[in-house]
N, C-alpha and C. Protein backbone atom coordinates (compact mmCIF):
# COMPACT_ATOMS: atom_id res chain seq x y z
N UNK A 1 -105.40 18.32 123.97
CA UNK A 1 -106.39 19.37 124.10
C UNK A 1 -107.35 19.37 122.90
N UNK A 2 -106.16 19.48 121.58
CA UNK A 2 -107.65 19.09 120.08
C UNK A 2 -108.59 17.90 120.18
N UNK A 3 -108.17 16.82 120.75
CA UNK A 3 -108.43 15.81 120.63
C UNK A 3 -109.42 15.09 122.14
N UNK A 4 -109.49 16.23 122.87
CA UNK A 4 -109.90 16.07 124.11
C UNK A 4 -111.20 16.62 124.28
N UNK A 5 -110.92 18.04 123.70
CA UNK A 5 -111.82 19.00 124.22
C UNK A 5 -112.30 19.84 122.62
N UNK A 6 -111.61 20.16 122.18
CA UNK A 6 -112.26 20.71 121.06
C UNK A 6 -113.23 20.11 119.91
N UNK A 7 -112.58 19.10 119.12
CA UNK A 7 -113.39 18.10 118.31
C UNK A 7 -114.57 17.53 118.90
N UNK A 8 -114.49 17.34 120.45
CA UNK A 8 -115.81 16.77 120.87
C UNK A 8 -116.78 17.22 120.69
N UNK A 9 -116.50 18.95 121.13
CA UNK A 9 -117.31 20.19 121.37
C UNK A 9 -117.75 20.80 119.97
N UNK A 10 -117.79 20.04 119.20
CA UNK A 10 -117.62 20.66 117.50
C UNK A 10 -116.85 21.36 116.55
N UNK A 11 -115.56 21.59 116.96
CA UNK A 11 -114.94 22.36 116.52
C UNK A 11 -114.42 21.48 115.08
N UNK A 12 -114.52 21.73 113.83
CA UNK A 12 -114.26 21.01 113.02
C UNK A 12 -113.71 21.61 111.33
N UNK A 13 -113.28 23.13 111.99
CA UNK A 13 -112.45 23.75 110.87
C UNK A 13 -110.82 23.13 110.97
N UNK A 14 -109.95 22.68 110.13
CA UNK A 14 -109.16 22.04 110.37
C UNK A 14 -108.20 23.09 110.45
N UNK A 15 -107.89 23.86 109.86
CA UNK A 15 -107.31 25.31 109.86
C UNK A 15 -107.03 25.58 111.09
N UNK A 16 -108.15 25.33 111.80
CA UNK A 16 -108.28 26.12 113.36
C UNK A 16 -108.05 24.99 114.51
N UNK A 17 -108.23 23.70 113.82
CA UNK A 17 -107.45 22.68 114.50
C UNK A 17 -105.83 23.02 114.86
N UNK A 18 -105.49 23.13 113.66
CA UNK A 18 -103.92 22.88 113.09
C UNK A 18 -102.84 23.98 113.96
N UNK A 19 -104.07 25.31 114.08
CA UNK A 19 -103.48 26.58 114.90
C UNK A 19 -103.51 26.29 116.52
N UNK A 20 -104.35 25.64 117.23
CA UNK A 20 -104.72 25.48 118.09
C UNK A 20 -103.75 24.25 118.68
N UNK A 21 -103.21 22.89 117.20
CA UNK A 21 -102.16 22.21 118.14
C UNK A 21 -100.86 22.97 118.13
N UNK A 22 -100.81 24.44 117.23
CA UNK A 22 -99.04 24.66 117.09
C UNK A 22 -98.75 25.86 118.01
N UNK A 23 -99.85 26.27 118.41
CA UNK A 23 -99.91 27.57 119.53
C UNK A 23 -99.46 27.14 120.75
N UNK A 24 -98.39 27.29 121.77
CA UNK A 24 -97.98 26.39 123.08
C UNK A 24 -98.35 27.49 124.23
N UNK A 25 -99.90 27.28 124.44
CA UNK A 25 -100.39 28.41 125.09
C UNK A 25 -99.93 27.91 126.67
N UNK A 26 -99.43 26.67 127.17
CA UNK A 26 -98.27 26.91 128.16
C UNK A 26 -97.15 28.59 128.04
N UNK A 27 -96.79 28.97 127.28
CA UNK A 27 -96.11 30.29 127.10
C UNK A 27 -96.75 31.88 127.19
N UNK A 28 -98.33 31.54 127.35
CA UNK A 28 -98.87 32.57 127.65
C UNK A 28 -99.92 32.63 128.84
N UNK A 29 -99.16 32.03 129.81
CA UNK A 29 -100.07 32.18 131.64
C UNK A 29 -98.93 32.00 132.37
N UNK A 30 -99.26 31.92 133.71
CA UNK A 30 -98.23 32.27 134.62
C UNK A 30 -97.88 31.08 134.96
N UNK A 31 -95.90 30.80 135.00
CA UNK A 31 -95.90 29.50 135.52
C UNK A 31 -96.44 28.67 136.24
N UNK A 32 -96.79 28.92 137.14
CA UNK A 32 -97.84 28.33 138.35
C UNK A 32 -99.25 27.68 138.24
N UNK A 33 -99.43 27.87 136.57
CA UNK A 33 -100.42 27.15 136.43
C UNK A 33 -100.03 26.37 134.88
N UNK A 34 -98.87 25.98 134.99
CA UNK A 34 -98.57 25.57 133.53
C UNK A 34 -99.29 24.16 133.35
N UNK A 35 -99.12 23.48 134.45
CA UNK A 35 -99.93 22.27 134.17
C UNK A 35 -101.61 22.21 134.06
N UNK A 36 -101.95 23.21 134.06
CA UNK A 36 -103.52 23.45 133.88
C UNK A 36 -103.37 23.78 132.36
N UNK A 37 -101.85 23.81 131.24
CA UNK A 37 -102.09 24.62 130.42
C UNK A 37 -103.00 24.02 129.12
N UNK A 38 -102.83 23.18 129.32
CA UNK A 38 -104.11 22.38 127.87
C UNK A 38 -104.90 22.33 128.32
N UNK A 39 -105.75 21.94 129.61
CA UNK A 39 -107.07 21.57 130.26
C UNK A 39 -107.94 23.13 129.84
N UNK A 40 -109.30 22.64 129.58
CA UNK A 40 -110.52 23.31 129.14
C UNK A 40 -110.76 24.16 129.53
N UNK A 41 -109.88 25.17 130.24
CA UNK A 41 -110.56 26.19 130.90
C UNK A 41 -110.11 27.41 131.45
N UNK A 42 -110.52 28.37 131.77
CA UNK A 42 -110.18 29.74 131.55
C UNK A 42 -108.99 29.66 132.51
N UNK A 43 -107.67 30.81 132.55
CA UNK A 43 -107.00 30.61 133.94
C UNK A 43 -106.37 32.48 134.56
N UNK A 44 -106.28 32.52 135.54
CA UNK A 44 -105.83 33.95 135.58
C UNK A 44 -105.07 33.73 135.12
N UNK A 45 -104.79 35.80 134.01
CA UNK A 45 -103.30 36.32 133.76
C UNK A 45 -103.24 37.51 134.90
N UNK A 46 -102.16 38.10 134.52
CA UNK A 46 -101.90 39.30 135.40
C UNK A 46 -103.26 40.86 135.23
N UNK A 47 -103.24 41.40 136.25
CA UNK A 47 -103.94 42.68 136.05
C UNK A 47 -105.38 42.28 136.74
N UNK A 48 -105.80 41.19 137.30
CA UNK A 48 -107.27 40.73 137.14
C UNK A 48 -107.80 39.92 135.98
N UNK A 49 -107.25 39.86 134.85
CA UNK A 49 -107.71 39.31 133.86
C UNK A 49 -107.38 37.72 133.76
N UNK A 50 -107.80 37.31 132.56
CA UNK A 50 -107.66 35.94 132.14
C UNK A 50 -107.66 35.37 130.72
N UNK A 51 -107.13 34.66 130.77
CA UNK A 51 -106.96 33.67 129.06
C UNK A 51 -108.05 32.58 129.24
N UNK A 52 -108.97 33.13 128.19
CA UNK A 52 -109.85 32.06 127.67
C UNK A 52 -109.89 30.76 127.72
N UNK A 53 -110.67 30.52 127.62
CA UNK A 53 -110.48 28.45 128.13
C UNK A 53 -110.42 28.09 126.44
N UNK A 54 -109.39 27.20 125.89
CA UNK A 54 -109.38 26.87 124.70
C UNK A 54 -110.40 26.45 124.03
N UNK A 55 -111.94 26.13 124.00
CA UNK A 55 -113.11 26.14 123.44
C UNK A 55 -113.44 27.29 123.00
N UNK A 56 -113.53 28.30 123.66
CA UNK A 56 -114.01 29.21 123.45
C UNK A 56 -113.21 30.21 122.13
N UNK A 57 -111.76 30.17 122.64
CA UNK A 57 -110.98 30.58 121.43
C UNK A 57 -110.97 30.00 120.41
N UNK A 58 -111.02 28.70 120.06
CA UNK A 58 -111.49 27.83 119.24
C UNK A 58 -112.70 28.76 118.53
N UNK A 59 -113.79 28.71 119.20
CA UNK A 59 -114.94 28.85 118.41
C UNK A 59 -114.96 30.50 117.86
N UNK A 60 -114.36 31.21 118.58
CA UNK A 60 -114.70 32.43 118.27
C UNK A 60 -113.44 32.69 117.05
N UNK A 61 -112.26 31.48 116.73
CA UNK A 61 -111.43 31.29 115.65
C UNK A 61 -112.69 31.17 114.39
N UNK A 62 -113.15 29.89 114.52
CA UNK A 62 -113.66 29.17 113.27
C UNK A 62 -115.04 30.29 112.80
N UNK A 63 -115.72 31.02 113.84
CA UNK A 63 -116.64 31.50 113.43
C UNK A 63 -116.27 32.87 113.09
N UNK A 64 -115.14 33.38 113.14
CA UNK A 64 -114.54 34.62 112.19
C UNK A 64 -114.18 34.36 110.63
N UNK A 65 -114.24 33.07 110.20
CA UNK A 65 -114.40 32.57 108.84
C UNK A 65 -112.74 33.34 108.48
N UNK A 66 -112.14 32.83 108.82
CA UNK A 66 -110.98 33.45 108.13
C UNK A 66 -110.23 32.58 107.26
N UNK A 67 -109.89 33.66 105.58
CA UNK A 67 -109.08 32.66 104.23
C UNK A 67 -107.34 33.27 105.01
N UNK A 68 -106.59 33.08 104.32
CA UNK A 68 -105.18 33.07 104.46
C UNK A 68 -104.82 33.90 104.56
N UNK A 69 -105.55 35.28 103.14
CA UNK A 69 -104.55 36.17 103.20
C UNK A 69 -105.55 37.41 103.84
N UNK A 70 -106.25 37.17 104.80
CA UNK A 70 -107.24 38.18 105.72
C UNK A 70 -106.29 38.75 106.66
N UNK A 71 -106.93 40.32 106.58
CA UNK A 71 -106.28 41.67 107.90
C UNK A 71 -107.30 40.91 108.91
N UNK A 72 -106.97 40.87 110.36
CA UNK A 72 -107.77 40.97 111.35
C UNK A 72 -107.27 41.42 112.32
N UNK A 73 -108.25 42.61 113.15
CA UNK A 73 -108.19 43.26 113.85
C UNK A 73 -109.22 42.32 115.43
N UNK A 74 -108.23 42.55 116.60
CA UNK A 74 -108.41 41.93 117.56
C UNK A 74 -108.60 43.24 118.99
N UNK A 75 -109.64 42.97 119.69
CA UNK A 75 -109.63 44.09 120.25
C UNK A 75 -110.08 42.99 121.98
N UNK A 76 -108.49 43.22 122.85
CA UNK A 76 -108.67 42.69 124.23
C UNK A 76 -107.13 41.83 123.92
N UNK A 77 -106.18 41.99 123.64
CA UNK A 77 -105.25 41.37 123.58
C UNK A 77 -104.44 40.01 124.61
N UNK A 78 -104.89 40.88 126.13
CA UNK A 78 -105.06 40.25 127.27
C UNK A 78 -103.68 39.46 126.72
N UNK A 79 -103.28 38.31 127.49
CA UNK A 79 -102.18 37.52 127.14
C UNK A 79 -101.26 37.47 125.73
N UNK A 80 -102.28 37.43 124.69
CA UNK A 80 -102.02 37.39 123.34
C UNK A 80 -102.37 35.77 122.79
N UNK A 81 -102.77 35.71 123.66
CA UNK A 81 -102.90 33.77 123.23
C UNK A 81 -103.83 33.93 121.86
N UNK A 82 -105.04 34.65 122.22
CA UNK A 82 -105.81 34.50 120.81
C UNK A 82 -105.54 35.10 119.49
N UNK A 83 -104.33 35.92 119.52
CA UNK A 83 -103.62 36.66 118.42
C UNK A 83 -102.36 35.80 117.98
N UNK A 84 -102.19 35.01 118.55
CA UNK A 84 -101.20 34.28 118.44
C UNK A 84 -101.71 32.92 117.54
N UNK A 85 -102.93 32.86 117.87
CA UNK A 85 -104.01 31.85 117.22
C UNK A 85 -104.44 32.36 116.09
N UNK A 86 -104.77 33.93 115.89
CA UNK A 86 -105.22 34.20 114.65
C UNK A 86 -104.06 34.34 113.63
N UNK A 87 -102.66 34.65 113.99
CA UNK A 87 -102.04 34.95 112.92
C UNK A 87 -101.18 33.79 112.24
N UNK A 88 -101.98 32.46 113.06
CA UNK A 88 -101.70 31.28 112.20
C UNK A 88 -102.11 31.07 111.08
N UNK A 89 -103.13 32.17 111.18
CA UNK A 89 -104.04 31.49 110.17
C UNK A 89 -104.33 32.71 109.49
N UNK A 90 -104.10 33.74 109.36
CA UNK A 90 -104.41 34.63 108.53
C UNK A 90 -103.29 35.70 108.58
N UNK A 91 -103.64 36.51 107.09
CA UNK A 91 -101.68 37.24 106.77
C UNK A 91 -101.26 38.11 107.54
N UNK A 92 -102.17 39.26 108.58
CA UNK A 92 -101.91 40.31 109.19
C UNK A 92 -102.65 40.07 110.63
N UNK A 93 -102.22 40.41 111.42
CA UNK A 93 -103.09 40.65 112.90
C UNK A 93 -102.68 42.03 113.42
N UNK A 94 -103.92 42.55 113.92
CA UNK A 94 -103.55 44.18 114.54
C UNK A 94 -104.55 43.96 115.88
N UNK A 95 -103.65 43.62 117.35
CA UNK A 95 -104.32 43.82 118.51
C UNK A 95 -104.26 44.72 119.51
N UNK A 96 -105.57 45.31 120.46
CA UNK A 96 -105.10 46.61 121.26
C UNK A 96 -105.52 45.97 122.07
N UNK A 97 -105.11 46.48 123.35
CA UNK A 97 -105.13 45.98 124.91
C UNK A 97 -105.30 47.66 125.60
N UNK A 98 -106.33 48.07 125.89
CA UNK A 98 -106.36 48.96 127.14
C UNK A 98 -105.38 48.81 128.16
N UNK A 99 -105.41 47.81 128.68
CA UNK A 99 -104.40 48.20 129.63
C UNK A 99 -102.62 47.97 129.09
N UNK A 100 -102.04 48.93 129.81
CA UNK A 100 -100.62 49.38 128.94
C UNK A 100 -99.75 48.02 129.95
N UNK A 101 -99.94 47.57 130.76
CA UNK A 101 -98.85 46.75 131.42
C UNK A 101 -99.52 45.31 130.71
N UNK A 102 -100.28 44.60 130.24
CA UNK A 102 -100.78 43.52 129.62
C UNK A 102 -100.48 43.62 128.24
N UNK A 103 -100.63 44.80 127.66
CA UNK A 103 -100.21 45.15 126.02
C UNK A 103 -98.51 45.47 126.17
N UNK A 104 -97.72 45.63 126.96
CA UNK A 104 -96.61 45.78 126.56
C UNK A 104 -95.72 44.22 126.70
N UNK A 105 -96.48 43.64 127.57
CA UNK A 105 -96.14 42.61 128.55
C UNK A 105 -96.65 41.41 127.48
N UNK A 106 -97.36 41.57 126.10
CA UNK A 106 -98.11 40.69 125.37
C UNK A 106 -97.17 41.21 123.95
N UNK A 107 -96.89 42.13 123.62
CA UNK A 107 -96.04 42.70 122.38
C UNK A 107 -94.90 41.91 122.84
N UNK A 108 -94.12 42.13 124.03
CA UNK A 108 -92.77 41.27 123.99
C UNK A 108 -92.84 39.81 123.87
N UNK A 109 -93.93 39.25 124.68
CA UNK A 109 -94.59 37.55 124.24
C UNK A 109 -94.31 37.17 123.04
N UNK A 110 -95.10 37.66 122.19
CA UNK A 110 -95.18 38.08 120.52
C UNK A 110 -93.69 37.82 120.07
N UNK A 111 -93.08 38.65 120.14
CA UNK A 111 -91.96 39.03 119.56
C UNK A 111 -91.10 37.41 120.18
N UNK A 112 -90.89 37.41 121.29
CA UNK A 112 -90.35 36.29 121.68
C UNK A 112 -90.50 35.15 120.89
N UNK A 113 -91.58 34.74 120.52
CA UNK A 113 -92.05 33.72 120.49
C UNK A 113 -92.52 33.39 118.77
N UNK A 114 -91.60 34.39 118.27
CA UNK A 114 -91.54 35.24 116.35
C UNK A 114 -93.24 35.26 115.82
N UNK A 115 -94.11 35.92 116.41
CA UNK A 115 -95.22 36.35 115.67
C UNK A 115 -95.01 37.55 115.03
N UNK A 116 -94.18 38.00 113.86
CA UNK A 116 -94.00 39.03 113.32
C UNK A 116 -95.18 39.76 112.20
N UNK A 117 -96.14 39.08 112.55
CA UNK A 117 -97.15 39.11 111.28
C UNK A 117 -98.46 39.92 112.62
N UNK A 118 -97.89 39.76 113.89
CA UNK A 118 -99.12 40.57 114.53
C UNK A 118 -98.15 41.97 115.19
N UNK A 119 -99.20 42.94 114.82
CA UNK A 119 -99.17 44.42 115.39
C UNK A 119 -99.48 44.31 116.63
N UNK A 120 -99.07 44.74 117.80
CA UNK A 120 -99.84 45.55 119.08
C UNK A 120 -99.15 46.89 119.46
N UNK A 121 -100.77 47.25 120.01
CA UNK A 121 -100.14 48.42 120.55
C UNK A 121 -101.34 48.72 121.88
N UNK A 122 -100.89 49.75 122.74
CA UNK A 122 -102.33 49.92 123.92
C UNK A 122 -103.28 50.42 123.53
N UNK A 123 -104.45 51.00 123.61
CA UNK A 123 -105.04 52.00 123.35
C UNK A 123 -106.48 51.10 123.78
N UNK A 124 -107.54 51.97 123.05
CA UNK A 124 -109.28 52.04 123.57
C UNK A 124 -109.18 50.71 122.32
N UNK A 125 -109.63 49.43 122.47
CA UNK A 125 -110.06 48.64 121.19
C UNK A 125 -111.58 49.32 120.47
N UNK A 126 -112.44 50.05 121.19
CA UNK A 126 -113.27 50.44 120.79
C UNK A 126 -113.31 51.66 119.86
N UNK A 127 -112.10 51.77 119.75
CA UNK A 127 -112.10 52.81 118.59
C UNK A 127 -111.03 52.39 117.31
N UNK A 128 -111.02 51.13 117.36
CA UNK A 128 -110.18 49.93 116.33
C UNK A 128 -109.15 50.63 116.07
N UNK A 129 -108.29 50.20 114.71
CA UNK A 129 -106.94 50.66 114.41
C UNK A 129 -107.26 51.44 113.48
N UNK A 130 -107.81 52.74 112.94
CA UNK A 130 -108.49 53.53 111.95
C UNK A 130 -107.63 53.42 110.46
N UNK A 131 -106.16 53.46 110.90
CA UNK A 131 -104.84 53.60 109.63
C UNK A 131 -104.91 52.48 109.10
N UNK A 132 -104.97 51.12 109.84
CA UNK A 132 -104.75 49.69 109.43
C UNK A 132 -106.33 48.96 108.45
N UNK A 133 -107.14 50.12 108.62
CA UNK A 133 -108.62 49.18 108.21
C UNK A 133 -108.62 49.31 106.64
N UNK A 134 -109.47 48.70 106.20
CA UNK A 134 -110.66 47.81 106.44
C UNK A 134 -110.10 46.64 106.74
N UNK A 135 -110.95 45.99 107.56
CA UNK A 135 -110.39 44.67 108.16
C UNK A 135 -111.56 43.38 107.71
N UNK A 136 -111.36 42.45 107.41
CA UNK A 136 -111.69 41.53 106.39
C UNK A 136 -112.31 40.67 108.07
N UNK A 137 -112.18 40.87 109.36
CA UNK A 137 -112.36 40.15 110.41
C UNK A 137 -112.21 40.89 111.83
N UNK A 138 -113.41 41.13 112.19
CA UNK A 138 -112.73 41.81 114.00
C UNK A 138 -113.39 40.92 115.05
N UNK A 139 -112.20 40.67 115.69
CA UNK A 139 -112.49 39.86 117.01
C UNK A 139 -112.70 40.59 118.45
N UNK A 140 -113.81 40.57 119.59
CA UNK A 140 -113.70 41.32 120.53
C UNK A 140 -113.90 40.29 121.29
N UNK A 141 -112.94 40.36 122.58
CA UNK A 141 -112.44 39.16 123.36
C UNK A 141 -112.78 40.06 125.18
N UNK A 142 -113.78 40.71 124.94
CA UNK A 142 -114.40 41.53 126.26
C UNK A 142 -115.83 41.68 126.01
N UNK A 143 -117.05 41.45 126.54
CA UNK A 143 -118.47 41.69 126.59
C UNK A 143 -118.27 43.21 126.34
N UNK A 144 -119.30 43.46 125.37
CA UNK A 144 -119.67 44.83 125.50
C UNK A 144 -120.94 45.17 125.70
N UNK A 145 -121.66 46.23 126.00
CA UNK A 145 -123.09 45.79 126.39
C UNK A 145 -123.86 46.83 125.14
N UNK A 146 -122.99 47.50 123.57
CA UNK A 146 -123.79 47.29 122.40
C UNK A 146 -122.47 47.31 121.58
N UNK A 147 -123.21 47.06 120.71
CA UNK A 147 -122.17 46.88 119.00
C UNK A 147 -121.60 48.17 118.96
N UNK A 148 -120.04 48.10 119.11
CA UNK A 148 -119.33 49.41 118.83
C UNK A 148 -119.50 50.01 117.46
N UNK A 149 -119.56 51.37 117.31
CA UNK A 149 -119.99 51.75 115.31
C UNK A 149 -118.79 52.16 115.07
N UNK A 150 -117.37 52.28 115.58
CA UNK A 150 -116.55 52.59 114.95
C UNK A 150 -116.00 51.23 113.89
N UNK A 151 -116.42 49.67 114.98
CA UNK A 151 -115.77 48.80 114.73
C UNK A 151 -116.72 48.19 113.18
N UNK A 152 -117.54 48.75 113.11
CA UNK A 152 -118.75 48.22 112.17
C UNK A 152 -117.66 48.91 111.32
N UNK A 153 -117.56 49.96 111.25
CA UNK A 153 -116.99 51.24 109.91
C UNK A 153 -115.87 50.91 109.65
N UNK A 154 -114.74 49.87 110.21
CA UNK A 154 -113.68 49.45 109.70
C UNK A 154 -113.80 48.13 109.67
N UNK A 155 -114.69 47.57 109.25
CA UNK A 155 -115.01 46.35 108.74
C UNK A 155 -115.47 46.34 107.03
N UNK A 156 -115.03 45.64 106.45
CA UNK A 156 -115.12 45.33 104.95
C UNK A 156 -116.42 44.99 104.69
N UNK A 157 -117.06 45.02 103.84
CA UNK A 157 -118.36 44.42 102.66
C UNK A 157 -118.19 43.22 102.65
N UNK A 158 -118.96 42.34 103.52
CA UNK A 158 -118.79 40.90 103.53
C UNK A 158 -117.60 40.25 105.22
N UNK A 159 -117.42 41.21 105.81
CA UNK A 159 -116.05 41.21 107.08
C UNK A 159 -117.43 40.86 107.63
N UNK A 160 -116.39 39.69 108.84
CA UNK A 160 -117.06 39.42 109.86
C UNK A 160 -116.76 40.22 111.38
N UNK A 161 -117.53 40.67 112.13
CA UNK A 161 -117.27 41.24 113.87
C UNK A 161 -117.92 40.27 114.71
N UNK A 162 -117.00 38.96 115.66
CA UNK A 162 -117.12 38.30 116.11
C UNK A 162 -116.92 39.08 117.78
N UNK A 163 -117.91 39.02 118.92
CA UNK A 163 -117.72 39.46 120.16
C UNK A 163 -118.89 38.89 121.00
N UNK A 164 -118.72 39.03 122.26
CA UNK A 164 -119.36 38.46 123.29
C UNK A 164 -120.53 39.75 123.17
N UNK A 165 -121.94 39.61 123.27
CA UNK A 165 -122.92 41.01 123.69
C UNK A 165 -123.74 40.74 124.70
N UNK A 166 -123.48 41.65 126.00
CA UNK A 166 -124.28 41.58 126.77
C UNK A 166 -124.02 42.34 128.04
N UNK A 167 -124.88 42.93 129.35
CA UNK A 167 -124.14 43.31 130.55
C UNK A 167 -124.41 42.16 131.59
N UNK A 168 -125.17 41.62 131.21
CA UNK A 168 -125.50 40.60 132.30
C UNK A 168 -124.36 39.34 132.04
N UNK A 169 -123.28 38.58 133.02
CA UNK A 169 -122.59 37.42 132.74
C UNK A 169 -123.64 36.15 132.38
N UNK A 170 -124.92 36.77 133.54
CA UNK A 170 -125.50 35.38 133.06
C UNK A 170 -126.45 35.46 131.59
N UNK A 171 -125.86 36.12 130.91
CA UNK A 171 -127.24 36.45 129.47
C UNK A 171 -126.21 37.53 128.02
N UNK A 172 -124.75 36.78 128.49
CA UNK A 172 -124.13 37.30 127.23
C UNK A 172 -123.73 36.47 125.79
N UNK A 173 -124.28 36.73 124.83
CA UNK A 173 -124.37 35.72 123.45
C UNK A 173 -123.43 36.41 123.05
N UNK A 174 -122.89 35.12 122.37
CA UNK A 174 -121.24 35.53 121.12
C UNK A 174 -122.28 35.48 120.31
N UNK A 175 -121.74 36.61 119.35
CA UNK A 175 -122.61 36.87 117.77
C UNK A 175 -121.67 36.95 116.97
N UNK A 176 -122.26 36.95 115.77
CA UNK A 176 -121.26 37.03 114.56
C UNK A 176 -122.09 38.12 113.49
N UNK A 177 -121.27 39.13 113.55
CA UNK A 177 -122.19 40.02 112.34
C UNK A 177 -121.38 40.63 111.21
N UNK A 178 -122.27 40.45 110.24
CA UNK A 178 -121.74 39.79 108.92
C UNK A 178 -121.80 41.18 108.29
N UNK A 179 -121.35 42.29 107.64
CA UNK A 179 -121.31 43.30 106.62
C UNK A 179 -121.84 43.23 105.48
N UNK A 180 -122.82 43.40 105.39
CA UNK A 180 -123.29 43.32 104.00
C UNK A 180 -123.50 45.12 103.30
N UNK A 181 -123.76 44.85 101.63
CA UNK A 181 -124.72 45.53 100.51
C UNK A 181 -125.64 46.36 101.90
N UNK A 182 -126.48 45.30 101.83
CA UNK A 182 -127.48 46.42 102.63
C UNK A 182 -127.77 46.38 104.20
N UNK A 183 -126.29 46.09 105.20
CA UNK A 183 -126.80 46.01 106.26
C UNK A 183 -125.95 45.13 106.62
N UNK A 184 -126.55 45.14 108.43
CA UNK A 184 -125.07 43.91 109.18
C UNK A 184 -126.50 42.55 109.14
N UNK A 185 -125.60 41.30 108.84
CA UNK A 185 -126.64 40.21 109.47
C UNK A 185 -125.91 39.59 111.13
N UNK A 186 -126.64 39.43 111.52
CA UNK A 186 -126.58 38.64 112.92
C UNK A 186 -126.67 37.07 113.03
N UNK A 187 -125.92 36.46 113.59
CA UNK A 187 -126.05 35.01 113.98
C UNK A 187 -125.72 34.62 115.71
N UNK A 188 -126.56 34.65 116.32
CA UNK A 188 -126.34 33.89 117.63
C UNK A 188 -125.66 32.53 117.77
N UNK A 189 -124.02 32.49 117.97
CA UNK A 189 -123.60 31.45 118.04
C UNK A 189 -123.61 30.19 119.28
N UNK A 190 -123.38 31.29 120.35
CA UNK A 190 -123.57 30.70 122.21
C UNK A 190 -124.10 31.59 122.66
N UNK A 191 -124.01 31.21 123.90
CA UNK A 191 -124.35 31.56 125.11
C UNK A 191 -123.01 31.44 126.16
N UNK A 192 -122.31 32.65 126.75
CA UNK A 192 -120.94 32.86 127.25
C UNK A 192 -120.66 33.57 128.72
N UNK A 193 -119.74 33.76 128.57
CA UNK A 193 -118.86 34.24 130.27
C UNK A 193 -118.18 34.90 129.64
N UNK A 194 -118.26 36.62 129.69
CA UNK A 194 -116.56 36.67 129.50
C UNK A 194 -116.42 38.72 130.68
N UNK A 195 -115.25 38.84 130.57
CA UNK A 195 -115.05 39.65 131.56
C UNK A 195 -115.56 40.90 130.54
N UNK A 196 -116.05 42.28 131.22
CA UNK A 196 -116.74 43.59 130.27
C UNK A 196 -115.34 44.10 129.45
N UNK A 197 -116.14 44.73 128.66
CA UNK A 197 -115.17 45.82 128.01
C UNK A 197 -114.95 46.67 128.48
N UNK A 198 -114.03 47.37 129.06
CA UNK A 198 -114.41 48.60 129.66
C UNK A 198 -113.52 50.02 128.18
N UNK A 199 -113.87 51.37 128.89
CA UNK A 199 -113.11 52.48 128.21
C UNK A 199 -114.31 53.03 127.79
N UNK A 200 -114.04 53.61 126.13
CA UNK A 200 -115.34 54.19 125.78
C UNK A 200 -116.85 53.46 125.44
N UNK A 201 -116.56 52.29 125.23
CA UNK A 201 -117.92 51.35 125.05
C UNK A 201 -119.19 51.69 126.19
N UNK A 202 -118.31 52.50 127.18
CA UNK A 202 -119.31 52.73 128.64
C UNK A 202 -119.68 54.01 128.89
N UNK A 203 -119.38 55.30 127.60
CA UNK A 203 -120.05 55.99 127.89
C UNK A 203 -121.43 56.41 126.77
């Protein structure tokens, strides 16, 4: 899969290589599609939802800039595959899943499978983990159609908020916005697919 699909596609943080060959994301989809489990591309999980096609987790890894000993907060837990990816690589993970049968069903994954370094629990991701912040990195793994301000306010001076923005599937950009002194900066990384956020982001 590193060697197939990612490196081609640019992926070239080695960090995020290294997480991506030790993660056996065969363990987080439904048997029935285990042999699809390295191939490039998104696959149903339970609830309606789905696990990311490994490019994409890839990129939205390397472009959260994460050092070793970084908090990151993950908001869409969905399977856990991409929390399972971040806490390879960095000291703390804290992920929420709206829905309570995917977040309870992704905490026992976790645990199974000894990620003791990631938190979950259910709740709105749009209103982040308030007790656990400042977070040095937030990942949102659902389109939202604007920049949540709770998630800005538990982000660090210099923290990155990596998420899909958009309502349209065909016109949603992954961004990366950066915390600064005087302000967030923006970087347009792609151009994406990913399923909405739903909860409070929609009212």
């Amino acid at each position: 899969m590193v060697e197939r699909h990612l490196k081609p596609r640019g992926i070239v943080d080695e960090r995020v290589l290294a997480a991506m060959r030790k993660v056996p994301r065969h363990e987080f989809i439904h048997p029935e599609y285990r042999e699809k489990a390295y191939s490039d591309s998104a696959l149903p999980i339970a609830e309606g939802q789905t696990i990311s096609q490994p490019y994409i987790v890839a990129l939205m890894t390397e472009s959260a800039r994460l050092a070793q000993g970084d908090r990151v907060l993950e908001v869409g837990t969905g399977s856990a595959y991409q929390a399972a990816v971040l806490a390879e690589m960095a000291a703390e993970v804290y992920t929420i899943e709206i829905n309570e049968t995917l977040a309870r069903r992704a905490k026992e994954r976790l645990a199974r499978l000894g990620y003791a370094n990631v938190h979950a629990r259910p709740g709105d991701g749009y209103l982040g983990w308030p007790e656990a912040a400042p977070f040095d990195a937030i990942l949102i793994t659902a389109a939202a159609p604007r920049i949540p301000e709770p998630l800005l306010k538990q982000l660090k001076v210099g923290g990155r908020l990596v998420m899909p923005l958009g309502e349209n599937p065909l016109a949603q950009e992954l961004v990366v916005l950066t915390k600064t002194d005087h302000g967030i900066e923006r970087e347009v990384i792609a151009g994406v697919v990913f399923v909405p956020m739903t909860g409070a982001v929609r009212k």
